[in-house]
Structure formats: C-alpha cells, structure tokens
N, C-alpha and C. Protein backbone atom coordinates (compact mmCIF):
# COMPACT_ATOMS: atom_id res chain seq x y z
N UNK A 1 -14.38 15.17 6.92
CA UNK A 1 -13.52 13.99 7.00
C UNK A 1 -12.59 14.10 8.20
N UNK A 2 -12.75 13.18 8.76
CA UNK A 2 -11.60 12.78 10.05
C UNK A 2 -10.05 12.82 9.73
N UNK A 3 -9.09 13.59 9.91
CA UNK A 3 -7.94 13.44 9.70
C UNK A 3 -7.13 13.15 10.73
N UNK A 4 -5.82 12.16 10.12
CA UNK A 4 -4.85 11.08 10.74
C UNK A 4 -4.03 11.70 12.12
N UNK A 5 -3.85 12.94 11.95
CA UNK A 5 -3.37 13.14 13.52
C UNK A 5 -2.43 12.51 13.66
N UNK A 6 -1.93 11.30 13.56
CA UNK A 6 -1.44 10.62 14.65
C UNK A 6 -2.63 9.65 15.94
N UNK A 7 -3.37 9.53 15.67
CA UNK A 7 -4.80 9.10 16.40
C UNK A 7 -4.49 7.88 15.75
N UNK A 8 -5.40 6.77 16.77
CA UNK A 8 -5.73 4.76 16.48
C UNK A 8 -7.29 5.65 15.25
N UNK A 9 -7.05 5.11 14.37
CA UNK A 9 -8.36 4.93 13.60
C UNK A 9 -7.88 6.27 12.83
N UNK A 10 -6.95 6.60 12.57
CA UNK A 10 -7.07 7.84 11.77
C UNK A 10 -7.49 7.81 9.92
N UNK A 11 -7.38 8.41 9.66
CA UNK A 11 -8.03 8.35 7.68
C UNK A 11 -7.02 9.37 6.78
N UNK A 12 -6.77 8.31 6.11
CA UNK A 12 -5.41 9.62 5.31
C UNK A 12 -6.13 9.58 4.05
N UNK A 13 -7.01 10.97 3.41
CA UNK A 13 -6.92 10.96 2.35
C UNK A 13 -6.26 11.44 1.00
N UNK A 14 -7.03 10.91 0.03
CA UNK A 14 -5.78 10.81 -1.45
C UNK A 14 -5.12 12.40 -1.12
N UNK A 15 -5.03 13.48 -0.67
CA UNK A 15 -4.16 14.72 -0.83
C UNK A 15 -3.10 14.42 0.14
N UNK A 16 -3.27 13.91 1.14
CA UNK A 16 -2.05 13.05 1.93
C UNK A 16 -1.10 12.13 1.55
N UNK A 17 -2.04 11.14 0.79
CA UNK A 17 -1.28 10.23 0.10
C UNK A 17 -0.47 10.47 -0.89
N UNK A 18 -0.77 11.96 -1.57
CA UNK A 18 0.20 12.24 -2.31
C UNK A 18 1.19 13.20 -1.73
N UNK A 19 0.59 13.77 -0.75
CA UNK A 19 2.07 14.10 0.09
C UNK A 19 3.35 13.39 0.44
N UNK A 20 2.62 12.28 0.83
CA UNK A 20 3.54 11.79 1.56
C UNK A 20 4.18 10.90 0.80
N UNK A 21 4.27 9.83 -0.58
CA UNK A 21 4.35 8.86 -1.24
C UNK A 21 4.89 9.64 -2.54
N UNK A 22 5.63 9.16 -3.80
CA UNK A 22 6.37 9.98 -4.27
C UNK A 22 5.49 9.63 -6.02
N UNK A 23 4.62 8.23 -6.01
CA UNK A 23 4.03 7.74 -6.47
C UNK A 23 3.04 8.14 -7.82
N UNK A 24 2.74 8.37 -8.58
CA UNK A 24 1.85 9.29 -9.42
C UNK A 24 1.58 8.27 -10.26
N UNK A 25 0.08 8.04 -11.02
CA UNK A 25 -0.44 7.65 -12.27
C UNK A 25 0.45 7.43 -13.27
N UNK A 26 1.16 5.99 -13.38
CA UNK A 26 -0.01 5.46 -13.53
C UNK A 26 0.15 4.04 -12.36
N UNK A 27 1.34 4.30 -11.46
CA UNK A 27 1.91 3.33 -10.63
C UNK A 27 1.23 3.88 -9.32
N UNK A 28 0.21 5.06 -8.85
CA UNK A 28 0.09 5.10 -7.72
C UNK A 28 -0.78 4.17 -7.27
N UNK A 29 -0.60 2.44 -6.41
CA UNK A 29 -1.86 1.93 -6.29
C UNK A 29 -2.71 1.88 -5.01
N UNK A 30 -2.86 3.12 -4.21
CA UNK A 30 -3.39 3.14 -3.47
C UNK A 30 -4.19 4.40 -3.35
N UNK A 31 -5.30 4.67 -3.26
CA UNK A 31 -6.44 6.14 -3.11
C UNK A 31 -6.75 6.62 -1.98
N UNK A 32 -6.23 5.95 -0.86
CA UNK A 32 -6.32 6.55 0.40
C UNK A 32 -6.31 5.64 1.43
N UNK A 33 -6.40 5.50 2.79
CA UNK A 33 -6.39 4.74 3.88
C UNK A 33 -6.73 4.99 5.01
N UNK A 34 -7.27 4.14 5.97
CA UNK A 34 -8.18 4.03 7.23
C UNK A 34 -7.16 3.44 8.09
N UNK A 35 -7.75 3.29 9.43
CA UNK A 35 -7.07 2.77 10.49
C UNK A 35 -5.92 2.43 10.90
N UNK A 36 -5.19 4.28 10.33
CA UNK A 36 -3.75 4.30 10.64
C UNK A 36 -3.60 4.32 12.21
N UNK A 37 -2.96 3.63 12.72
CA UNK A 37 -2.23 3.48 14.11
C UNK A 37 -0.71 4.19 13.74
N UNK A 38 0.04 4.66 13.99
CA UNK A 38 1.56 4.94 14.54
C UNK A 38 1.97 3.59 14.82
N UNK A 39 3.13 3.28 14.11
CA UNK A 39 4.09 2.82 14.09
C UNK A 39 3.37 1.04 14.25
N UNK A 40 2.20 1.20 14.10
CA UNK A 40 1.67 -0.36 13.68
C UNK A 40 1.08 -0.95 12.66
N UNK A 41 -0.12 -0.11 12.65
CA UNK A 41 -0.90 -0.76 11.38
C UNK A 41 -2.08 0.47 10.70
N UNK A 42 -2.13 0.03 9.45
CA UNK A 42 -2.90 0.86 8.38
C UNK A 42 -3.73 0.03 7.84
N UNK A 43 -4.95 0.79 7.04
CA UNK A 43 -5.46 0.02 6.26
C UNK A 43 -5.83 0.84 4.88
N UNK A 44 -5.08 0.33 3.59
CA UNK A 44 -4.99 1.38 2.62
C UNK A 44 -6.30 0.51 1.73
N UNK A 45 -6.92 1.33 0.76
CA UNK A 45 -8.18 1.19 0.02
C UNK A 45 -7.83 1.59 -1.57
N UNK A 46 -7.98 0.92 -2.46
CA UNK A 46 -7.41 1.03 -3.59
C UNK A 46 -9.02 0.35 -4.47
N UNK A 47 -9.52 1.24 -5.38
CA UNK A 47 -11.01 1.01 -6.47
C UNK A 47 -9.86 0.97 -7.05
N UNK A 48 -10.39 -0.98 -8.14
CA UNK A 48 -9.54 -1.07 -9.05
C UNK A 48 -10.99 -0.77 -10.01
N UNK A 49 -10.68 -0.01 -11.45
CA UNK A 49 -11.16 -0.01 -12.53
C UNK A 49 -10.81 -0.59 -13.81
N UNK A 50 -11.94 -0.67 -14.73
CA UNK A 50 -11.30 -1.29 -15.82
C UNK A 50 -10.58 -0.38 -16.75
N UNK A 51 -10.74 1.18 -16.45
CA UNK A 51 -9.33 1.51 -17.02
C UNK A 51 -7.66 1.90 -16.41
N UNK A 52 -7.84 0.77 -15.26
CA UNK A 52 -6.32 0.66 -15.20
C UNK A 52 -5.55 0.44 -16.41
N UNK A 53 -4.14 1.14 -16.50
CA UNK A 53 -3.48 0.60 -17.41
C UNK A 53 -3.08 -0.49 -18.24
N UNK A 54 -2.83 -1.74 -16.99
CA UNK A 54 -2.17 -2.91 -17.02
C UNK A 54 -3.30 -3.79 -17.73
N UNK A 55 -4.95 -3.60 -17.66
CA UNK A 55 -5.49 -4.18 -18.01
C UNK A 55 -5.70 -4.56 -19.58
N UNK A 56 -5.39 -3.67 -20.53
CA UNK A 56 -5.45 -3.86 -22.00
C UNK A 56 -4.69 -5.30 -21.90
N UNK A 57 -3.43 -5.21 -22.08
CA UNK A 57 -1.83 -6.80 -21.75
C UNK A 57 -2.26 -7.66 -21.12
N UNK A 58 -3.36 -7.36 -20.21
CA UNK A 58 -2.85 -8.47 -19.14
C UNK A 58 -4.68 -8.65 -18.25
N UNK A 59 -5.31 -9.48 -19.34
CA UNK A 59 -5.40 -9.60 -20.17
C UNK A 59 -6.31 -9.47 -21.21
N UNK A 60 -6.22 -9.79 -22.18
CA UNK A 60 -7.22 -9.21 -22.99
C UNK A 60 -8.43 -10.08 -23.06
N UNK A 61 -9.50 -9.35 -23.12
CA UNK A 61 -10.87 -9.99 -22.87
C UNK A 61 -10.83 -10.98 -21.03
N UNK A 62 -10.02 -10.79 -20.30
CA UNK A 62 -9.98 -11.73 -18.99
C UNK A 62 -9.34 -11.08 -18.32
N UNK A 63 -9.67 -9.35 -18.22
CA UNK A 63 -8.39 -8.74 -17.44
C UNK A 63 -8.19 -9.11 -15.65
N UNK A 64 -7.02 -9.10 -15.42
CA UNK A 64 -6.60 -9.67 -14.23
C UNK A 64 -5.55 -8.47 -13.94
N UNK A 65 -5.20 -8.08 -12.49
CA UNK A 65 -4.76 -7.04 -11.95
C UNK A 65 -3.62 -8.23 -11.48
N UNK A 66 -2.49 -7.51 -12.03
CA UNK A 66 -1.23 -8.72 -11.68
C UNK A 66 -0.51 -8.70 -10.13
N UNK A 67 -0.02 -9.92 -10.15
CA UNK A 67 0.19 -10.27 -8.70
C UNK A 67 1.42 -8.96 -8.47
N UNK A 68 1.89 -8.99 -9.06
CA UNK A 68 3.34 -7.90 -8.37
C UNK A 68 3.16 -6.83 -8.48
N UNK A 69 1.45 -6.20 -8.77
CA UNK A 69 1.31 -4.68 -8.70
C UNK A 69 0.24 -4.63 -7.19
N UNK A 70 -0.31 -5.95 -7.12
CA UNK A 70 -0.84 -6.46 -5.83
C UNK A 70 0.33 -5.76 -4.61
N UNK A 71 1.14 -6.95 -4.92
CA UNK A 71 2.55 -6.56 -3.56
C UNK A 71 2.64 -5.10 -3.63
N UNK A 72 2.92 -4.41 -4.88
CA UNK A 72 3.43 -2.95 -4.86
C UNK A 72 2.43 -2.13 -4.03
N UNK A 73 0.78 -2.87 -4.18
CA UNK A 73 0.30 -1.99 -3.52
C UNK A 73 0.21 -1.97 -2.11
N UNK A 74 0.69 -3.80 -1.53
CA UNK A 74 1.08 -3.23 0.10
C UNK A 74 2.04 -2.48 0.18
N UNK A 75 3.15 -2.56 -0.61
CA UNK A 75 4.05 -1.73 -0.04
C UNK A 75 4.13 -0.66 -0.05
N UNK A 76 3.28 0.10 -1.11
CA UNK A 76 2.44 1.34 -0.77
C UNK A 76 1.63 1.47 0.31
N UNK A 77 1.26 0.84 0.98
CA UNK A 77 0.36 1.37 1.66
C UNK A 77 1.36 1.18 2.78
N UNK A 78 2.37 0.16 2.97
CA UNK A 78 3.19 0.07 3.95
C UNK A 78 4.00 1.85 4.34
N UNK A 79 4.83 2.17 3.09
CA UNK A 79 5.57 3.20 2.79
C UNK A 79 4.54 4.59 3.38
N UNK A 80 3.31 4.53 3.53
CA UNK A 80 2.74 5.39 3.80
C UNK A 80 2.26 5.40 5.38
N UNK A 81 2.20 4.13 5.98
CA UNK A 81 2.29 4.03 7.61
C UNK A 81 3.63 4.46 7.74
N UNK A 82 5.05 4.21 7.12
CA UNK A 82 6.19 4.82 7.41
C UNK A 82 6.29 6.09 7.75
N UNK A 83 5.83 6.75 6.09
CA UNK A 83 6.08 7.93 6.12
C UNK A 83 5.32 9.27 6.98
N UNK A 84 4.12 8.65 7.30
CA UNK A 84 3.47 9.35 8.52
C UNK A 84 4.30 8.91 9.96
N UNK A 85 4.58 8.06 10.29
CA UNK A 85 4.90 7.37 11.80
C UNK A 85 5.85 8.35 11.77
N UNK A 86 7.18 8.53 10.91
CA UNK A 86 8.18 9.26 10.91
C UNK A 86 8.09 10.61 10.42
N UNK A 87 7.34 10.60 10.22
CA UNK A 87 7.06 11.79 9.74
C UNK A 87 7.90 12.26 8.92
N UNK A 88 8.55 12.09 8.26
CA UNK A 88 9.49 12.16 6.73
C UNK A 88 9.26 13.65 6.52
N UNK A 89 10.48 14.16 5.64
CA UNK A 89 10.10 15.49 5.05
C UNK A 89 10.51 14.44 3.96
N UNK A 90 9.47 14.70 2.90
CA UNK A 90 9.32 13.67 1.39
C UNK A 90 10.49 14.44 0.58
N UNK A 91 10.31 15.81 0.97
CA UNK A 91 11.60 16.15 0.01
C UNK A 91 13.05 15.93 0.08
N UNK A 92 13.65 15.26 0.84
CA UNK A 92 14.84 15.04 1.20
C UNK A 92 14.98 13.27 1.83
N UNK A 93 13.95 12.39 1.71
CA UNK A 93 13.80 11.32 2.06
C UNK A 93 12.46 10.45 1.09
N UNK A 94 12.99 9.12 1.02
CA UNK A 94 12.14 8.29 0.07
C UNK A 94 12.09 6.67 0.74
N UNK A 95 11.24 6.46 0.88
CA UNK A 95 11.05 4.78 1.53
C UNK A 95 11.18 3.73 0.73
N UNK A 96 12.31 2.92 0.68
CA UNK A 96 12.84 2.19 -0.16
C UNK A 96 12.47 0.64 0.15
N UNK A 97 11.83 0.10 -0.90
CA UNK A 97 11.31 -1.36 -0.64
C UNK A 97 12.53 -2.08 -0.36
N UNK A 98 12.72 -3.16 0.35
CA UNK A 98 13.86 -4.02 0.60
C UNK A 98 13.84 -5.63 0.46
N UNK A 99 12.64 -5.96 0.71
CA UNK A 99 12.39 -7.30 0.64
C UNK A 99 10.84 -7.92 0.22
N UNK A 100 10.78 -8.95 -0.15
CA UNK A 100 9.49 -9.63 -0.30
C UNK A 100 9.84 -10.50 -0.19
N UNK A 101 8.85 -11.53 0.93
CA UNK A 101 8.73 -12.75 1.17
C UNK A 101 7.41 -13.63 1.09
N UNK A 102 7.54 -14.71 0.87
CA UNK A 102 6.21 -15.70 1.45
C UNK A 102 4.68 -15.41 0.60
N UNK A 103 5.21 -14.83 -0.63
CA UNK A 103 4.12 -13.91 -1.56
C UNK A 103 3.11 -15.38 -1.56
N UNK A 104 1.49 -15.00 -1.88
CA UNK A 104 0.73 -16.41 -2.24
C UNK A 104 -0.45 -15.41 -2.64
N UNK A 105 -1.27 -15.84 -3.61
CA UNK A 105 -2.20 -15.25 -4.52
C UNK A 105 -3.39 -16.88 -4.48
N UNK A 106 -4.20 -15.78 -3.96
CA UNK A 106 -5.46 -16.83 -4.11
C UNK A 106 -6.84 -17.22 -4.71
N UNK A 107 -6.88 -15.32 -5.32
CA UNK A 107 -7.86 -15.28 -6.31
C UNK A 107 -7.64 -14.26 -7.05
N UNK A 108 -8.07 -13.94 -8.77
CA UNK A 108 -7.86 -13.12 -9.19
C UNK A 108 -8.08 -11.71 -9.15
N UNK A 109 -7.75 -10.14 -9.05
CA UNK A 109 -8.22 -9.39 -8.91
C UNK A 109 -9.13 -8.78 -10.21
N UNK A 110 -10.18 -8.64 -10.22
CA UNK A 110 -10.57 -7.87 -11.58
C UNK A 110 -11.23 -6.66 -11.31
N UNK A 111 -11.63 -5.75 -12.52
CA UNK A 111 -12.51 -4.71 -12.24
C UNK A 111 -13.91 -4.82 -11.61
N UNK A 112 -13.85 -3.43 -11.10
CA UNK A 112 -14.74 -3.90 -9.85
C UNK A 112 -14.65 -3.72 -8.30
N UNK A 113 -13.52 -4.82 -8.65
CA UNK A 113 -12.88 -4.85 -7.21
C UNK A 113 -12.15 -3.80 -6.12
N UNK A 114 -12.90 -3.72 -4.57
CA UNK A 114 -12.50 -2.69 -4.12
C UNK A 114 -11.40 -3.03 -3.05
N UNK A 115 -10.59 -3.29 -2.90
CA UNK A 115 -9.28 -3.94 -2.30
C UNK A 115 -9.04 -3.39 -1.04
N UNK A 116 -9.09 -4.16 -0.27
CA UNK A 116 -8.55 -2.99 1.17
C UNK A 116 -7.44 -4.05 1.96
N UNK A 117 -6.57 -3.31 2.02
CA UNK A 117 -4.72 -3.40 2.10
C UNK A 117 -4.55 -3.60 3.51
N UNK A 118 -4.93 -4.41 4.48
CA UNK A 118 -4.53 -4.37 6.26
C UNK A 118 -2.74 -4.50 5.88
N UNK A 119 -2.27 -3.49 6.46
CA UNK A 119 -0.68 -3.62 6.84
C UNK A 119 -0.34 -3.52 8.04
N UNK A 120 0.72 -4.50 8.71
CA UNK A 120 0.64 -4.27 10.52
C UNK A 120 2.40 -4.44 10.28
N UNK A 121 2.92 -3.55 11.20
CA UNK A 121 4.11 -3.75 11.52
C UNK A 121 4.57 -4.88 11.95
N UNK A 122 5.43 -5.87 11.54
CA UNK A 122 5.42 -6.98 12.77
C UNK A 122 7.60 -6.81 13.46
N UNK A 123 8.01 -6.04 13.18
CA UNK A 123 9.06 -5.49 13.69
C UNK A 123 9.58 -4.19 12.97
N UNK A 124 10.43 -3.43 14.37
CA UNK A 124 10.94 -1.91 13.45
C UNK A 124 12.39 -1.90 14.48
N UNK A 125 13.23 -1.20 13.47
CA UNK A 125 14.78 -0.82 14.05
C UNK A 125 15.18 -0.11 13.60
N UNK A 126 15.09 0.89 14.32
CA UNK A 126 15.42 2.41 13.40
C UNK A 126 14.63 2.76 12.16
N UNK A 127 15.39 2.89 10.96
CA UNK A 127 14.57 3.62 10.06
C UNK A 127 14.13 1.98 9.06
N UNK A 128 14.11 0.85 9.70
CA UNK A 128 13.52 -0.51 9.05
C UNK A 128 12.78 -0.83 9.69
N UNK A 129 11.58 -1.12 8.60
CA UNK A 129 9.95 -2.17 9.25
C UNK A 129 10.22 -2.94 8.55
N UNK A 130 9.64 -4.26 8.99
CA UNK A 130 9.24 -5.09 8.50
C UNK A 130 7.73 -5.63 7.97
N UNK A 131 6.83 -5.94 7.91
CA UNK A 131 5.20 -5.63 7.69
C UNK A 131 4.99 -7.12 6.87
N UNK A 132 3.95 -7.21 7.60
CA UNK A 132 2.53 -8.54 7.12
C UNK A 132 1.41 -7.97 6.46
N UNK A 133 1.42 -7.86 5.20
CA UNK A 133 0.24 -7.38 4.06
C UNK A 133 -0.57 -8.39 3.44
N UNK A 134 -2.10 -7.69 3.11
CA UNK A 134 -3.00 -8.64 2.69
C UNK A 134 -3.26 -7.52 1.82
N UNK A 135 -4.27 -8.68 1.12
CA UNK A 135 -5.31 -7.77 0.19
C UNK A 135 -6.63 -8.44 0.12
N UNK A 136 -7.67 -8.15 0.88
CA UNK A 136 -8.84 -9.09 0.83
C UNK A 136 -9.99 -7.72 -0.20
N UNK A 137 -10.86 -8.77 -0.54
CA UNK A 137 -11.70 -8.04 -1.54
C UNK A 137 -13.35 -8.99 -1.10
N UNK A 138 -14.35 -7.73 -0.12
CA UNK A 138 -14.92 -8.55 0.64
C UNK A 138 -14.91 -9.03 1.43
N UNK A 139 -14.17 -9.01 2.50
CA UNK A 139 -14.06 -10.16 3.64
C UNK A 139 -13.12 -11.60 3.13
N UNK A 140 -13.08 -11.44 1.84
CA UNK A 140 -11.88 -12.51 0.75
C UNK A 140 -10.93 -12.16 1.14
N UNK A 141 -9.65 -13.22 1.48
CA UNK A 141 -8.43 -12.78 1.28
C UNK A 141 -8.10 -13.10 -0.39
N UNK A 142 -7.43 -12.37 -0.75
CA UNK A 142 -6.57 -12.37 -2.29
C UNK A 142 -5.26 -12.81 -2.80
N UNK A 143 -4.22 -11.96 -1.38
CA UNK A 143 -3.35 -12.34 -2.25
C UNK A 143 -2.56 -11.58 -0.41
N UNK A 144 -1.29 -12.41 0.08
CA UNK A 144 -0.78 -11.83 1.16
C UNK A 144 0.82 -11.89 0.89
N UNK A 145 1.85 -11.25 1.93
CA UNK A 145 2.89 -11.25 1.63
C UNK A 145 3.98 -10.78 3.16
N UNK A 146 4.90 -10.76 3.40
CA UNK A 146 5.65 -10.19 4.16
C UNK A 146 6.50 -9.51 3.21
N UNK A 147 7.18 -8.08 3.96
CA UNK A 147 8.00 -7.53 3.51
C UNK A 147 8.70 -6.51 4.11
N UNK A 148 9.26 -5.98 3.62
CA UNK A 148 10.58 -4.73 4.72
C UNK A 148 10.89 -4.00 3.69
N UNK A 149 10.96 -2.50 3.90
CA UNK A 149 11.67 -1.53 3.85
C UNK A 149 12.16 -0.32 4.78
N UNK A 150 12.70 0.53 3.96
CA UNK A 150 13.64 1.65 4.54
C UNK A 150 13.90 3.00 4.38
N UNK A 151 14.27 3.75 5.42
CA UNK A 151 13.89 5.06 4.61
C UNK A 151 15.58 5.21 3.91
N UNK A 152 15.32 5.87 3.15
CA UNK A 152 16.74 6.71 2.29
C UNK A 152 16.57 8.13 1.87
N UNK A 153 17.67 8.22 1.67
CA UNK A 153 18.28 9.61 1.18
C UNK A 153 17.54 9.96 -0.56
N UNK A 154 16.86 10.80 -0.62
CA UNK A 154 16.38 11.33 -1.80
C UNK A 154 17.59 11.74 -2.50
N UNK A 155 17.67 11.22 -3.93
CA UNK A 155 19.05 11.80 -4.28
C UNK A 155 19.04 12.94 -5.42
C-alpha cells in the first residue's frame, strides 16, 4: 500500500485514521482515504453495512443512514486532511467542528452503499479551514455541505 507522505494522491489507511482522529466505534464514520493533497483536498471512503448501529431506529425494515451522521462523516474526513496537513500531535490537540452550512440530501443512503467523501479546502487561516463536502455513492451525488473547523487544545 502507498502511504500519504505528504504526496498529491496519497492513501491514508484505517491505522492512520485512527491515529490521527480521536473517533472509535461506534461514531468512527470513515475507514480510510485516497487523494490526500496537503492543505487541499482528500477523499475519505466509508462501506456502509447493515450492521451499522443507527440502522435498527432508523429505520426499521427501510434502514436509512441519517443525514447528520452523513455531515459527521465529511467532517471526518475533513478533520483528517487537517490533522495530517498540520501534522497535529493528537495527544495534546483535537479538531473541533465549528460550522455547517448549505446542508442538502438528495438520496437515501442504505446498506450496501460505498460512499466516497471528496473534501477540498475552499479557505484556511491559521489553525481554521473551511471545506466543501460531498458524499456521492457511484458517480451519485447524495448529500453535500460546507463547513469549518479548528484545531484546539485537548483538555
């Protein structure tokens, strides 16, 4: 396997992702990611199954992967272009979501589905990005969003 370096096209897999992301089962929603650039854009990959958690609730016999674990998972995958670009020591620092905007959902996610997360920087200032996230399934878009976070102090 090709590892992220810091290289255009790099591949972070799941032992990275848990390096770097503070995230664990049953909220981690991302398994790894492709075409990390520095300080621009990622592309995180998330196999949804039917024994995700959320699916028993939500819903039963029609399970659907809910829109705001959708967002969580750009911003996972966002938090993880962060935390590589900056290279974070995870133990003394945590990437703090700050905003969501412009959220729109266009088809449902179900099992099955293999989700791949394009996140692109579209501004940074100091230790704040801002980021344009999708989630297409197929060449489908799903469900997109803008959003910003930040790094902080692990407390």
């Amino acid at each position: 396997m090709q590892r992220s370096e810091g290289k255009e096209g790099g591949n972070i897999e799941i032992a990275e992702v848990l390096q770097r992301l503070p995230h664990r089962y049953p909220f981690l929603l991302i398994d790894r990611a492709v075409d990390y650039v520095a300080n621009t854009s990622i592309r995180g990959i998330k196999n949804v199954t039917f024994n995700e958690p959320f699916f028993p609730g939500h819903f039963p016999g029609d399970p659907v992967m809910p829109g705001v674990l959708q967002i969580e998972a750009m911003a996972q995958t966002g938090a993880l272009l962060m935390s590589k670009t900056m290279d974070l020591d995870v133990s003394k620092f945590v990437i703090l979501f700050m905003a969501v905007d412009n959220a729109r959902f266009k088809r449902p996610v179900k099992p099955g589905d293999v989700l791949e997360i394009p996140v692109e920087v579209v501004f940074q200032r100091r230790n704040i990005f801002k980021f344009r996230g999708r989630i297409e399934v197929g060449g489908e878009l799903v469900s997109d969003c803008e959003f910003a976070a930040t790094k902080g102090d692990r407390t």
